[in-house]
C-alpha atoms as a PDB file:
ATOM      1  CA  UNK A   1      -4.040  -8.388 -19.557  1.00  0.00           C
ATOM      2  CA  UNK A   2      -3.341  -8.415 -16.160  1.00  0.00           C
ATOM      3  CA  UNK A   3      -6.016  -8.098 -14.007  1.00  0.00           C
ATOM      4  CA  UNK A   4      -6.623  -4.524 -12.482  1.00  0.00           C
ATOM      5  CA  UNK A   5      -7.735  -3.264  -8.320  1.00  0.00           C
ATOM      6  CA  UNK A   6     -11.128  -1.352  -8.642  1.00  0.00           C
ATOM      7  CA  UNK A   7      -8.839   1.859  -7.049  1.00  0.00           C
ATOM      8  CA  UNK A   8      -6.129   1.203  -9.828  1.00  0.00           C
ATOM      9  CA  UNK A   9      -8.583   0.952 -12.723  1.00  0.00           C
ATOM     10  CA  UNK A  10     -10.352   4.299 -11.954  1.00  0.00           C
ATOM     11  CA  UNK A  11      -7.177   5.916 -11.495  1.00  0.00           C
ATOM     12  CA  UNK A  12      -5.810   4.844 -14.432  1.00  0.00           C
ATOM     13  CA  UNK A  13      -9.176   5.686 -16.584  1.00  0.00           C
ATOM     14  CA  UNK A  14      -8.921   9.178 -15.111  1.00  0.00           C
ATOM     15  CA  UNK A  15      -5.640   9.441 -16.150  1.00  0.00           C
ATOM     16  CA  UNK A  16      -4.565  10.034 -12.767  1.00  0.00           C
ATOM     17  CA  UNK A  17      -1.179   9.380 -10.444  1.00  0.00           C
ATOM     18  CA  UNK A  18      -0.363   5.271 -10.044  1.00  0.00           C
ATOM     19  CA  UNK A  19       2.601   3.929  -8.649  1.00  0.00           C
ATOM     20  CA  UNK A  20       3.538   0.474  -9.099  1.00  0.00           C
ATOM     21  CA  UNK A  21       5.082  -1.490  -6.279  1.00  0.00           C
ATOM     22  CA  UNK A  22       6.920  -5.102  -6.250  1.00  0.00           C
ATOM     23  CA  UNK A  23       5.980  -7.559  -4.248  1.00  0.00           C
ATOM     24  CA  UNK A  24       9.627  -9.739  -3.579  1.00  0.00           C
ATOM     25  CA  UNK A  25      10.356  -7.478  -1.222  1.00  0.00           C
ATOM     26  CA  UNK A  26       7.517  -8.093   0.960  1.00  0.00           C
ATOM     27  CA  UNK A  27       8.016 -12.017   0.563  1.00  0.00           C
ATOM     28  CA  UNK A  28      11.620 -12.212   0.742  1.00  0.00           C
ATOM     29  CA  UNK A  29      13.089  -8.770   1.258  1.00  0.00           C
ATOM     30  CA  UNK A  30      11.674  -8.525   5.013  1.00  0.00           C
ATOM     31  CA  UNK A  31      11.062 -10.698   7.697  1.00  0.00           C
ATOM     32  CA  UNK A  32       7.408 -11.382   9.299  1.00  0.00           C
ATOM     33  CA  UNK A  33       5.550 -10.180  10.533  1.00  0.00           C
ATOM     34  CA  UNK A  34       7.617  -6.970   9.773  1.00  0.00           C
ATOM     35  CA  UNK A  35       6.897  -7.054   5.987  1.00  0.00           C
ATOM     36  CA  UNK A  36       3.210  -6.726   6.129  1.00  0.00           C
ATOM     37  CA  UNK A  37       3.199  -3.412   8.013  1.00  0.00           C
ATOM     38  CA  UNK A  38       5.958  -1.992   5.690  1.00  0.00           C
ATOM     39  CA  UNK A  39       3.622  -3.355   2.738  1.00  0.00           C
ATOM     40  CA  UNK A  40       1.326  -1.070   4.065  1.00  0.00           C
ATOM     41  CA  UNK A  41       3.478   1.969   5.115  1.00  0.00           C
ATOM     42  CA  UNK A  42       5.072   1.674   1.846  1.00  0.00           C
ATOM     43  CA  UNK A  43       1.589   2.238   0.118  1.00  0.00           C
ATOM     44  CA  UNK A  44       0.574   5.255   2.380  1.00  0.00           C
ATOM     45  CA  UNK A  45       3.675   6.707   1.378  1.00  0.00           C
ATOM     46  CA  UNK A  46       2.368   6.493  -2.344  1.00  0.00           C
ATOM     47  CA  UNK A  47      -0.912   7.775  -1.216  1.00  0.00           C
ATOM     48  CA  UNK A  48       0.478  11.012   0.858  1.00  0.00           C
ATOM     49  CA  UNK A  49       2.630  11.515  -2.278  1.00  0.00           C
ATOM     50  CA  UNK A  50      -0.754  12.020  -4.226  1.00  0.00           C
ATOM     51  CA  UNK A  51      -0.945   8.770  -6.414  1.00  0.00           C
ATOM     52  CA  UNK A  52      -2.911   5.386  -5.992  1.00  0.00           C
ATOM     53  CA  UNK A  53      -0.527   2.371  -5.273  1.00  0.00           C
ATOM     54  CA  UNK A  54      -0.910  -0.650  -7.399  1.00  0.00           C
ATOM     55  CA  UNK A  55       1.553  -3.410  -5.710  1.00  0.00           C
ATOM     56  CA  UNK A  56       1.651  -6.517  -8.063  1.00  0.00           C
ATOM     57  CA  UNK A  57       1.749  -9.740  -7.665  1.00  0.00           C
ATOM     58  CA  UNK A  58       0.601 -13.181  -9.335  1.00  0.00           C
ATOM     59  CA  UNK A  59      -2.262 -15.342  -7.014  1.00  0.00           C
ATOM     60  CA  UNK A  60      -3.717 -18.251  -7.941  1.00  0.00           C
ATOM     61  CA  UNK A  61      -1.651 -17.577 -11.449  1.00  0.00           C
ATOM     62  CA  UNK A  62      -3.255 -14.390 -12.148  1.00  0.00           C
ATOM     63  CA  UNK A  63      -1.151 -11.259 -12.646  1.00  0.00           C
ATOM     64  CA  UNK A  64      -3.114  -8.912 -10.221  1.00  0.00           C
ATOM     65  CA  UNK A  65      -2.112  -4.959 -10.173  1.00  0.00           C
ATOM     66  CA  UNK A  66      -3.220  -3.648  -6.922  1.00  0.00           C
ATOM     67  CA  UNK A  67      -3.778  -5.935  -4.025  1.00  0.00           C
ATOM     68  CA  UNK A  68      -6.265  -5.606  -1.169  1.00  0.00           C
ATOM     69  CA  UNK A  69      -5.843  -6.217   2.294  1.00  0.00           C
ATOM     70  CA  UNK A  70      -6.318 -10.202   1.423  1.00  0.00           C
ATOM     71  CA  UNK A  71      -4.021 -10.251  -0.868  1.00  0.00           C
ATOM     72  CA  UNK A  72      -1.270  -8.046   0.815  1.00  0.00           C
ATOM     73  CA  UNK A  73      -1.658 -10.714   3.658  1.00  0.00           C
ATOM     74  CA  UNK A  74      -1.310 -13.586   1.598  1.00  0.00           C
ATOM     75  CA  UNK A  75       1.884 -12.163   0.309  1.00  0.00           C
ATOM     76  CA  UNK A  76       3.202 -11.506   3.862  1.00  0.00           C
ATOM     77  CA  UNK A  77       2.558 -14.842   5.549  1.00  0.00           C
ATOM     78  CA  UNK A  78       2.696 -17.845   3.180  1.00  0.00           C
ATOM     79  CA  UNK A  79       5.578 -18.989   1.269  1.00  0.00           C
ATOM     80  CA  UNK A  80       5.692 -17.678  -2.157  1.00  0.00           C
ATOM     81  CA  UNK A  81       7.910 -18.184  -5.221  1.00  0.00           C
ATOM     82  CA  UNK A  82      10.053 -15.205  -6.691  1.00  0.00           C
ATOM     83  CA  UNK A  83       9.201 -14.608 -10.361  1.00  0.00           C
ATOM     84  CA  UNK A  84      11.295 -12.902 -12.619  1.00  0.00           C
ATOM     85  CA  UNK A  85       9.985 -12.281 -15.926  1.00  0.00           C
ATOM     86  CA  UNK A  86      10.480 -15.702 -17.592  1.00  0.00           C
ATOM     87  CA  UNK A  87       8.862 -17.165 -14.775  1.00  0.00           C
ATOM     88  CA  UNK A  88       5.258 -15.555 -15.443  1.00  0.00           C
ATOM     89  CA  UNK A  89       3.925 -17.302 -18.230  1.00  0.00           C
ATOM     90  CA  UNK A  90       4.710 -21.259 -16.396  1.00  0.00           C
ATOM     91  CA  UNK A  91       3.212 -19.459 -12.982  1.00  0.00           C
ATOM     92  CA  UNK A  92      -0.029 -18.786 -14.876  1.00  0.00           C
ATOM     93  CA  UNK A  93      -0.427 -22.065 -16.634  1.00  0.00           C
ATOM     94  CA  UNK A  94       0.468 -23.531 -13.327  1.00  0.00           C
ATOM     95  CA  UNK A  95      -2.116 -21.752 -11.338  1.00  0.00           C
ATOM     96  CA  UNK A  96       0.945 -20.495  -8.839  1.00  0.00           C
ATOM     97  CA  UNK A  97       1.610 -17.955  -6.388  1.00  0.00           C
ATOM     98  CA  UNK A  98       4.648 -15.559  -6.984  1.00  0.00           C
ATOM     99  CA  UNK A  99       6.139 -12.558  -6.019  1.00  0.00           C
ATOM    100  CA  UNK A 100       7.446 -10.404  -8.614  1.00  0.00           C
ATOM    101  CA  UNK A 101      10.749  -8.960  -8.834  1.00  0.00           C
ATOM    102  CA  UNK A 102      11.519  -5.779 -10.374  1.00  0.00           C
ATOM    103  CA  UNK A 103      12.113  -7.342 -13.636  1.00  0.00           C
ATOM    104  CA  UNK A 104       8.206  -8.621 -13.503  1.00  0.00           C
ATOM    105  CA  UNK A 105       6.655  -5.975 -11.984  1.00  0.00           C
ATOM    106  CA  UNK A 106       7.990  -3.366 -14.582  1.00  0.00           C
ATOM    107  CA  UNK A 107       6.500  -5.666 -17.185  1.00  0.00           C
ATOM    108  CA  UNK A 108       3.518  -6.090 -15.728  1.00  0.00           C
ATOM    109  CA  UNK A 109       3.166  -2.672 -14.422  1.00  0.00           C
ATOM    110  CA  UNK A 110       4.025  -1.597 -18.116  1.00  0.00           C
ATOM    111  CA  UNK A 111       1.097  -3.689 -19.703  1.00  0.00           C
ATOM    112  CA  UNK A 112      -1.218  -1.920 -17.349  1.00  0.00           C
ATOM    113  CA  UNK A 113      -0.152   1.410 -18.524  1.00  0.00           C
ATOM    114  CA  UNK A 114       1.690   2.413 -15.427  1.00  0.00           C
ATOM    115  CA  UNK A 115       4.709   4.737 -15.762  1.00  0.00           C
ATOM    116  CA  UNK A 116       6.325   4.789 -12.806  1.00  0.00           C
ATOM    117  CA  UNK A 117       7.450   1.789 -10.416  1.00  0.00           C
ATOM    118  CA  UNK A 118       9.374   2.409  -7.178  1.00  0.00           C
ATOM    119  CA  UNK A 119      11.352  -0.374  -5.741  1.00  0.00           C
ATOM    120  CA  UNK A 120      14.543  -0.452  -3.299  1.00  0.00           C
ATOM    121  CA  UNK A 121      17.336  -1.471  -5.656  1.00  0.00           C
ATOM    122  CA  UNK A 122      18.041  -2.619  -8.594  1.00  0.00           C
ATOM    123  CA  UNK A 123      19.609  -6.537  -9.649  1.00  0.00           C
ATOM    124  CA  UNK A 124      22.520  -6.534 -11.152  1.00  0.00           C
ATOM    125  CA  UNK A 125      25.657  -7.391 -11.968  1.00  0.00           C
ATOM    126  CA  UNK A 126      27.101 -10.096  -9.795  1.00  0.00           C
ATOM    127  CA  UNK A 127      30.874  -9.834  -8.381  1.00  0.00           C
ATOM    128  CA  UNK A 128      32.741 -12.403 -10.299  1.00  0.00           C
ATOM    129  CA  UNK A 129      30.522 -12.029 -13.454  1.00  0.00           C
ATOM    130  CA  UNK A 130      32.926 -12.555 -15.725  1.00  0.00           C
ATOM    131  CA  UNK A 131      33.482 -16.218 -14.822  1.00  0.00           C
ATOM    132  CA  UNK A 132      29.405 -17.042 -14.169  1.00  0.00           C
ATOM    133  CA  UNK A 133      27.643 -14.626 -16.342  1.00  0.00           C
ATOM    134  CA  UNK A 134      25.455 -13.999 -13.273  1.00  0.00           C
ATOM    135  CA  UNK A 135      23.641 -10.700 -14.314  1.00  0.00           C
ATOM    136  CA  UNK A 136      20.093 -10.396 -12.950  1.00  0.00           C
ATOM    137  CA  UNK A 137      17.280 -10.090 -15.303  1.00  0.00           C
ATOM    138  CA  UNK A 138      16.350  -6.921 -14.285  1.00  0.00           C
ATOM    139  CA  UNK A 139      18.665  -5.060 -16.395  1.00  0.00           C
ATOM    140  CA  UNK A 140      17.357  -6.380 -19.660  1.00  0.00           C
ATOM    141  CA  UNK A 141      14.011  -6.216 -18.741  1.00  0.00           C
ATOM    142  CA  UNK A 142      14.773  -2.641 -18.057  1.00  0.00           C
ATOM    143  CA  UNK A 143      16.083  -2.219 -21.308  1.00  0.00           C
ATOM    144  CA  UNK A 144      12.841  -3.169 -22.888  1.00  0.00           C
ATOM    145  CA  UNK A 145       9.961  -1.606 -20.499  1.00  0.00           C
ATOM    146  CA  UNK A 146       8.971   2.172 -20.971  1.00  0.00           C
ATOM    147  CA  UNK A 147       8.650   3.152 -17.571  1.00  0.00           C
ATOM    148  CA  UNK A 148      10.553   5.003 -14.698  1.00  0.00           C
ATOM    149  CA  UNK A 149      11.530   3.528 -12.178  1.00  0.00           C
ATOM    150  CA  UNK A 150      12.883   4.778  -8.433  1.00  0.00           C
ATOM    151  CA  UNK A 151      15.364   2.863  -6.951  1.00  0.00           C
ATOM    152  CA  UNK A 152      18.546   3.674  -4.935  1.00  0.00           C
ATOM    153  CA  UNK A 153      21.409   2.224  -7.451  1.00  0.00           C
ATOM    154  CA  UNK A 154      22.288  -1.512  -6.432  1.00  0.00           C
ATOM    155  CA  UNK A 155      22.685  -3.248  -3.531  1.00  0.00           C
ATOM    156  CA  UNK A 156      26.605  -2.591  -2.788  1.00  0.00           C
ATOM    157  CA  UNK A 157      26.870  -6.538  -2.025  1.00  0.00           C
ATOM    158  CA  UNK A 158      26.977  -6.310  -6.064  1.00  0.00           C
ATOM    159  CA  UNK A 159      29.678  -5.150  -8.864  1.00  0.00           C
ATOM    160  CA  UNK A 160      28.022  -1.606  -8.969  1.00  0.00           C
ATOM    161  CA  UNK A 161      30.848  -0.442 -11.625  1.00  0.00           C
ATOM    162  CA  UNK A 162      29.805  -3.203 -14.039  1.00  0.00           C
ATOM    163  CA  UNK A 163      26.165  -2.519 -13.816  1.00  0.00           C
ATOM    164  CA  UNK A 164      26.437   0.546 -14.645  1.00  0.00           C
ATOM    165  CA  UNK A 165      28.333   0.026 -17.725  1.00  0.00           C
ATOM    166  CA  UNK A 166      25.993  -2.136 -18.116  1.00  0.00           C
ATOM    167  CA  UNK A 167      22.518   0.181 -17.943  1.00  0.00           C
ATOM    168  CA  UNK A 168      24.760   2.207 -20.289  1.00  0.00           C
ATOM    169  CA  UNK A 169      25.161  -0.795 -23.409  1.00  0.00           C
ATOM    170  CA  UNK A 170      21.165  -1.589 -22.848  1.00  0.00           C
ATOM    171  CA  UNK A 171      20.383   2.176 -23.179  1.00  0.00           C
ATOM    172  CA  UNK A 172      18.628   2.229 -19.922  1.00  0.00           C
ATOM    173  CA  UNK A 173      19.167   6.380 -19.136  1.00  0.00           C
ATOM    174  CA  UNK A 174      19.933   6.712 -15.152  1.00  0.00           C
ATOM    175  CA  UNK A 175      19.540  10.315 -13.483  1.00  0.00           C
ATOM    176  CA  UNK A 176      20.574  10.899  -9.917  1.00  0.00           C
ATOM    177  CA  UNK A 177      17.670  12.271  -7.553  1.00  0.00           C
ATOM    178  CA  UNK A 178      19.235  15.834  -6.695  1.00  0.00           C
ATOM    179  CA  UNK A 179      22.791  14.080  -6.995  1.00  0.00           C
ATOM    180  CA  UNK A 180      25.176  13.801  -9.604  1.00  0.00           C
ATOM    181  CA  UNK A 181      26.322  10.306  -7.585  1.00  0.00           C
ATOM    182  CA  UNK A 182      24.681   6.809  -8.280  1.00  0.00           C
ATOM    183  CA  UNK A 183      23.518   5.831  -5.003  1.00  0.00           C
ATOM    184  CA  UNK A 184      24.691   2.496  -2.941  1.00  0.00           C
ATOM    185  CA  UNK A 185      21.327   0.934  -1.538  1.00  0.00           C
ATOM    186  CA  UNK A 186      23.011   1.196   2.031  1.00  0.00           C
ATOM    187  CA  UNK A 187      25.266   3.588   1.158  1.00  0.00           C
ATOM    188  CA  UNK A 188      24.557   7.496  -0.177  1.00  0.00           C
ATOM    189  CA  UNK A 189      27.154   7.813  -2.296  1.00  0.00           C
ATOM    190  CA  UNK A 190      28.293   4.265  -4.142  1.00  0.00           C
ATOM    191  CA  UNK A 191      31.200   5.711  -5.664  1.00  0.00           C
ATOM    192  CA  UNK A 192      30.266   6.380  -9.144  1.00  0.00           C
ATOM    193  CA  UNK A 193      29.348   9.639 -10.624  1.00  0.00           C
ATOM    194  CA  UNK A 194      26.419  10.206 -12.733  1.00  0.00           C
ATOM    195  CA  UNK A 195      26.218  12.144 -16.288  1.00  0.00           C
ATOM    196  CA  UNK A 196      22.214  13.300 -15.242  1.00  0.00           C
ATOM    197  CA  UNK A 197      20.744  14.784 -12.318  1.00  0.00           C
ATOM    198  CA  UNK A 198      16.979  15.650 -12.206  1.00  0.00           C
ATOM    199  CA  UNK A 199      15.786  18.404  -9.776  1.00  0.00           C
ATOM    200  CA  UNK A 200      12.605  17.024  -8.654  1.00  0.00           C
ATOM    201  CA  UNK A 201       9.031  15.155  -9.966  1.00  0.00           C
ATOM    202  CA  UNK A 202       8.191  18.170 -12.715  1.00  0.00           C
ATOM    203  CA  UNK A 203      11.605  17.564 -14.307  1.00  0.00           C
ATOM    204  CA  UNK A 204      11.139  13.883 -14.540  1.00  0.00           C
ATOM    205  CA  UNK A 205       8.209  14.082 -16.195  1.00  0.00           C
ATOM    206  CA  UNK A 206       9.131  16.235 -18.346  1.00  0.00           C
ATOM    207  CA  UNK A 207      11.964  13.313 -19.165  1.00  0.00           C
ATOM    208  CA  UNK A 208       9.267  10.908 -19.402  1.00  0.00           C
ATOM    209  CA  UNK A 209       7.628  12.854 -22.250  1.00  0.00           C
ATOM    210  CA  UNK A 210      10.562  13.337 -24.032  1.00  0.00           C
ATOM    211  CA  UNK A 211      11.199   9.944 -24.504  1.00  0.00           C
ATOM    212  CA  UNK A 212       7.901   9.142 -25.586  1.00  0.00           C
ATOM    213  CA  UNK A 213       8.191  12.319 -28.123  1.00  0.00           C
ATOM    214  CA  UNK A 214      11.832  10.641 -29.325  1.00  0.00           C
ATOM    215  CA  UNK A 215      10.358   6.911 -29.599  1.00  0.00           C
ATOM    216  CA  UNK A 216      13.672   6.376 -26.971  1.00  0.00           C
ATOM    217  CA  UNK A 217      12.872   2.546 -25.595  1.00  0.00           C
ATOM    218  CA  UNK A 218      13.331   1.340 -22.506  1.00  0.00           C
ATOM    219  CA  UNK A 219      13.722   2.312 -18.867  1.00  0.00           C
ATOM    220  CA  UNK A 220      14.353   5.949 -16.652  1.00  0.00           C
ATOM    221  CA  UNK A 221      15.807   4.906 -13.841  1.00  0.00           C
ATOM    222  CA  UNK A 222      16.137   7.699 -11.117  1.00  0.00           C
ATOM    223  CA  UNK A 223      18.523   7.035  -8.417  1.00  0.00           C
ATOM    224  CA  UNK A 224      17.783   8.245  -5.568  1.00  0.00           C
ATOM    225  CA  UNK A 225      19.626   7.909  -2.356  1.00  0.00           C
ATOM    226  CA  UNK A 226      18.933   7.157   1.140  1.00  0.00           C
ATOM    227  CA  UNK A 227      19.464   9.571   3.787  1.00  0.00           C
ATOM    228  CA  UNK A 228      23.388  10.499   4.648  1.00  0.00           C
ATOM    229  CA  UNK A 229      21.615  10.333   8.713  1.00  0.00           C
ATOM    230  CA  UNK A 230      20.087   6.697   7.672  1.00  0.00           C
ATOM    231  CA  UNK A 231      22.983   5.432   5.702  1.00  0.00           C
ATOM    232  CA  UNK A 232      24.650   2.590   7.127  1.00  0.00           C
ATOM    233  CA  UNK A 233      28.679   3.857   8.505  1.00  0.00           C
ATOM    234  CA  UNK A 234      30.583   3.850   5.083  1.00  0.00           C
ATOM    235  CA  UNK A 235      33.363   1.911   6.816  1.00  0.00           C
ATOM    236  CA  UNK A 236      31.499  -0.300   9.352  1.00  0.00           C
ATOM    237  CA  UNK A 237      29.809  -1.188   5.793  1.00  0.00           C
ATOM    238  CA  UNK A 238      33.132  -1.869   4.275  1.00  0.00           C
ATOM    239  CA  UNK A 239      34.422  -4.095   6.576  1.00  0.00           C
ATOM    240  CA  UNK A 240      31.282  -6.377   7.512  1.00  0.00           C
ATOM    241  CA  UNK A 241      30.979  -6.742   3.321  1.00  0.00           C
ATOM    242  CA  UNK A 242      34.561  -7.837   3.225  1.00  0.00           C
ATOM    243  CA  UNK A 243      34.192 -10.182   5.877  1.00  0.00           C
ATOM    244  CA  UNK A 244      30.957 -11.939   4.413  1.00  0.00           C
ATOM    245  CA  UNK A 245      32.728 -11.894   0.942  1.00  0.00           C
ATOM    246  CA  UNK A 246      35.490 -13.613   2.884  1.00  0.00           C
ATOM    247  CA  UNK A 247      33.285 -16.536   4.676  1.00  0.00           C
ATOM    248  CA  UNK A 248      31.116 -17.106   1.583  1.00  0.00           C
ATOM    249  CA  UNK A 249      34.775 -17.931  -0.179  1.00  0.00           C
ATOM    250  CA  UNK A 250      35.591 -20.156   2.604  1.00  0.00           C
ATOM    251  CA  UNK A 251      32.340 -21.880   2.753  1.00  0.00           C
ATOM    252  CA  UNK A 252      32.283 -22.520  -1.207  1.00  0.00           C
ATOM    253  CA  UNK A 253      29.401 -20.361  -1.360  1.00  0.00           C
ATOM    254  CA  UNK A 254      28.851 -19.778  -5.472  1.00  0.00           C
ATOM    255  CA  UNK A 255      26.212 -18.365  -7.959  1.00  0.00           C
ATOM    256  CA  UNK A 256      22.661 -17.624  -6.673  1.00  0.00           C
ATOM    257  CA  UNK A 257      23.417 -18.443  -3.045  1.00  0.00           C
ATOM    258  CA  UNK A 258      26.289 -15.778  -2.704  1.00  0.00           C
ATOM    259  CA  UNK A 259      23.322 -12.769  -2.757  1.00  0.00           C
ATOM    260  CA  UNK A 260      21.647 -14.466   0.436  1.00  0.00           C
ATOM    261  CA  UNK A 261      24.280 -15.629   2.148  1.00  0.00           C
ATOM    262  CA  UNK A 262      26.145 -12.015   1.923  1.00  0.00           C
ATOM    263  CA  UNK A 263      22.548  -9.722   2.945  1.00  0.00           C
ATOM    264  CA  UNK A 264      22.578 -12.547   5.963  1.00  0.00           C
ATOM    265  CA  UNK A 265      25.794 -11.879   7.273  1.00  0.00           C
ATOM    266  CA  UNK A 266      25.197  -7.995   6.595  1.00  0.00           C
ATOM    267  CA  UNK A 267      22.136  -8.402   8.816  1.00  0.00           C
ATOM    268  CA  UNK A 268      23.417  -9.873  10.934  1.00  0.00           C
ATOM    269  CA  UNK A 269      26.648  -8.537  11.236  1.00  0.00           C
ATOM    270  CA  UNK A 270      24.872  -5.296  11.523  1.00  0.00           C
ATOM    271  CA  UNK A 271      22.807  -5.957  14.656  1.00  0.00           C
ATOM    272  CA  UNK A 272      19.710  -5.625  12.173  1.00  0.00           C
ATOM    273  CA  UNK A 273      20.965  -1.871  11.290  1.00  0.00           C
ATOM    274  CA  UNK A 274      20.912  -2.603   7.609  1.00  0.00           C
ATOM    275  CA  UNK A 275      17.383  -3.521   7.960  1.00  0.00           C
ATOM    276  CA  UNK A 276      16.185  -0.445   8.873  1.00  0.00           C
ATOM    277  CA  UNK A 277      18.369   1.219   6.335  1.00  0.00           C
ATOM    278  CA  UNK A 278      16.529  -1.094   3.695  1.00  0.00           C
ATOM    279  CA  UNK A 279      13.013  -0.193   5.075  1.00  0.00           C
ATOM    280  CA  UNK A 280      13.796   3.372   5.173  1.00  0.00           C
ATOM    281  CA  UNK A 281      15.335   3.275   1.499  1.00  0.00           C
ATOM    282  CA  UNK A 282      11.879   1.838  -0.207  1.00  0.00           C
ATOM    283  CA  UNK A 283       9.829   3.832   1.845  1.00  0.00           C
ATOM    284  CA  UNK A 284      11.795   7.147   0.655  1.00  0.00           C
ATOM    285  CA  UNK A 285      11.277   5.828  -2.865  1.00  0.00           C
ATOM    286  CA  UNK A 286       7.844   5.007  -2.708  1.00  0.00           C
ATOM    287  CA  UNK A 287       7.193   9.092  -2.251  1.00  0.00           C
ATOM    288  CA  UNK A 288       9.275  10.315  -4.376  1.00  0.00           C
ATOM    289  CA  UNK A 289       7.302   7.703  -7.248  1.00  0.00           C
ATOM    290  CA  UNK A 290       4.130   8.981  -5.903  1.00  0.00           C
ATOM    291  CA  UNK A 291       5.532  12.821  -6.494  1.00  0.00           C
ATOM    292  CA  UNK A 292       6.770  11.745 -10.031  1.00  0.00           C
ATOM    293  CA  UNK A 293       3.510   9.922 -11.009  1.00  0.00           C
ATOM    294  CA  UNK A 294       1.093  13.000  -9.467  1.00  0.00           C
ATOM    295  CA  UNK A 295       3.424  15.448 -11.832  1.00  0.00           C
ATOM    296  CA  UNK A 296       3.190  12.849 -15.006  1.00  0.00           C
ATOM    297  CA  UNK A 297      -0.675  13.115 -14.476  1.00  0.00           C
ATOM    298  CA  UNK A 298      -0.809  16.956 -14.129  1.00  0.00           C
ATOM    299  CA  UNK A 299       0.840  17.177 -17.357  1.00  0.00           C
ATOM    300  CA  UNK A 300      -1.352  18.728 -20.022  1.00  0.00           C
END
């Protein structure tokens, strides 16, 4: 078992409100020392929202739910791997450091007995998929773990249309956060429309113990979107991701490195605007997780 905070193994033990919280994005999502104060404002938002945070990571090759202040530093400030899910078992023989990414965190978060894990966005399908099979992880691992998870949709850089289709073949259910629209990371709307809305944290909860009445497997993802006063301009956004899909075509750019390359040039492109929009999107996610996990733990 993963090894558990003291905060995060009283609240659990009480049956009370825990959110769990990935750590990629405060190794690799962020730049320092940025990251390490939106580490923490991303766990006060958990905390106003009435839950305990538990952000995960693996040290020293231990899984650890919860980190303290140590830990949260080390994360920040040293280089650390990015595990996915297959990549646990060799970091622990190994004795490694890692940040998990959604697909690891919702494991490990699940094996703690933690229901609900916010996160920015979601992996998924890659643009050109159909020639290199490159589908993140996430998605399966999704289809697997019972718990809900907060994100807002994909990152737009990504073939949202395919993803979605699919979160629908692995039975992963999606319901937009007071929208009937699947969200686009930078973007409020991404241009999809949603079969399920849910109203707010009661409703999801209520979701949450339906599936566990109906044996239903896998993942709830709720999609909620950033801010239409935060969003990046919807057609600022849709040139500067035309012109980095552009370069990274000229420059041969393929596979793993196209992600990267593409959030660089968005950043940059951007004047650091889509930053903020990314900060703002996990820290609007991180409440409403801590409002779904306080209304899971009400529940009779």
């Amino acid at each position: 078992m993963p090894a558990l905070s003291e905060p995060v193994r009283q609240a659990l033990d009480a049956g009370g409100a825990v959110v769990a919280l990935e750590s990629t994005i405060i190794a690799h999502g962020l730049p320092r020392p940025r990251n390490l104060a939106v580490a923490r404002e991303l766990e006060e938002a958990v905390r106003a929202a009435g839950a305990v945070p538990a952000t995960i990571a693996v040290l020293d090759g231990e899984a650890r739910i919860g980190l303290d202040e140590d830990g949260l530093g080390r994360i920040a400030t040293t280089e650390m791997a990015k595990l996915s899910l297959r990549d646990l078992p060799l970091a622990a023989a190994r004795g490694a450091d890692g940040a998990t990414t959604v697909a690891a965190t919702a494991h490990l978060a699940a094996r703690a007995g933690i229901r609900v894990f916010a996160t920015g966005g979601l992996g998924g399908v890659h643009r050109g998929a159909r020639a290199s099979w490159d589908e993140s992880a996430d998605l399966l691992a999704l289809a697997r773990t019972p718990i809900t998870v907060v994100a807002a949709g994909v990152k737009s850089i990504l073939d949202v249309g395919a993803t979605l289709e699919r979160l629908e073949t692995l039975g992963v259910a999606v319901a937009g956060w007071r929208t009937g629209r699947f969200p686009g990371f930078y973007l409020t709307d991404g241009g999809f429309d949603l079969d399920w809305r849910v109203e707010g944290a009661e409703e999801v909860a209520a979701a949450m113990a339906a599936f566990d009445a109906m044996g239903v497997p896998g993942a709830l993802v709720v999609a909620n979107p950033v801010d239409p006063a935060v969003q990046l301009d919807p057609d600022e956004h849709e040139r500067v991701l035309a012109e980095g899909i552009e370069r990274a075509r000229a420059a041969g750019v393929t596979g793993k490195a196209v992600t990267p390359f593409l959030l660089d040039h968005l950043h940059r492109a951007t004047e650091g605007r889509s930053l903020e929009v990314n900060i703002a999107v996990a820290r609007g996610n991180a409440s409403v997780a801590g409002a779904i996990a306080a209304a899971w733990a009400a529940r009779p």
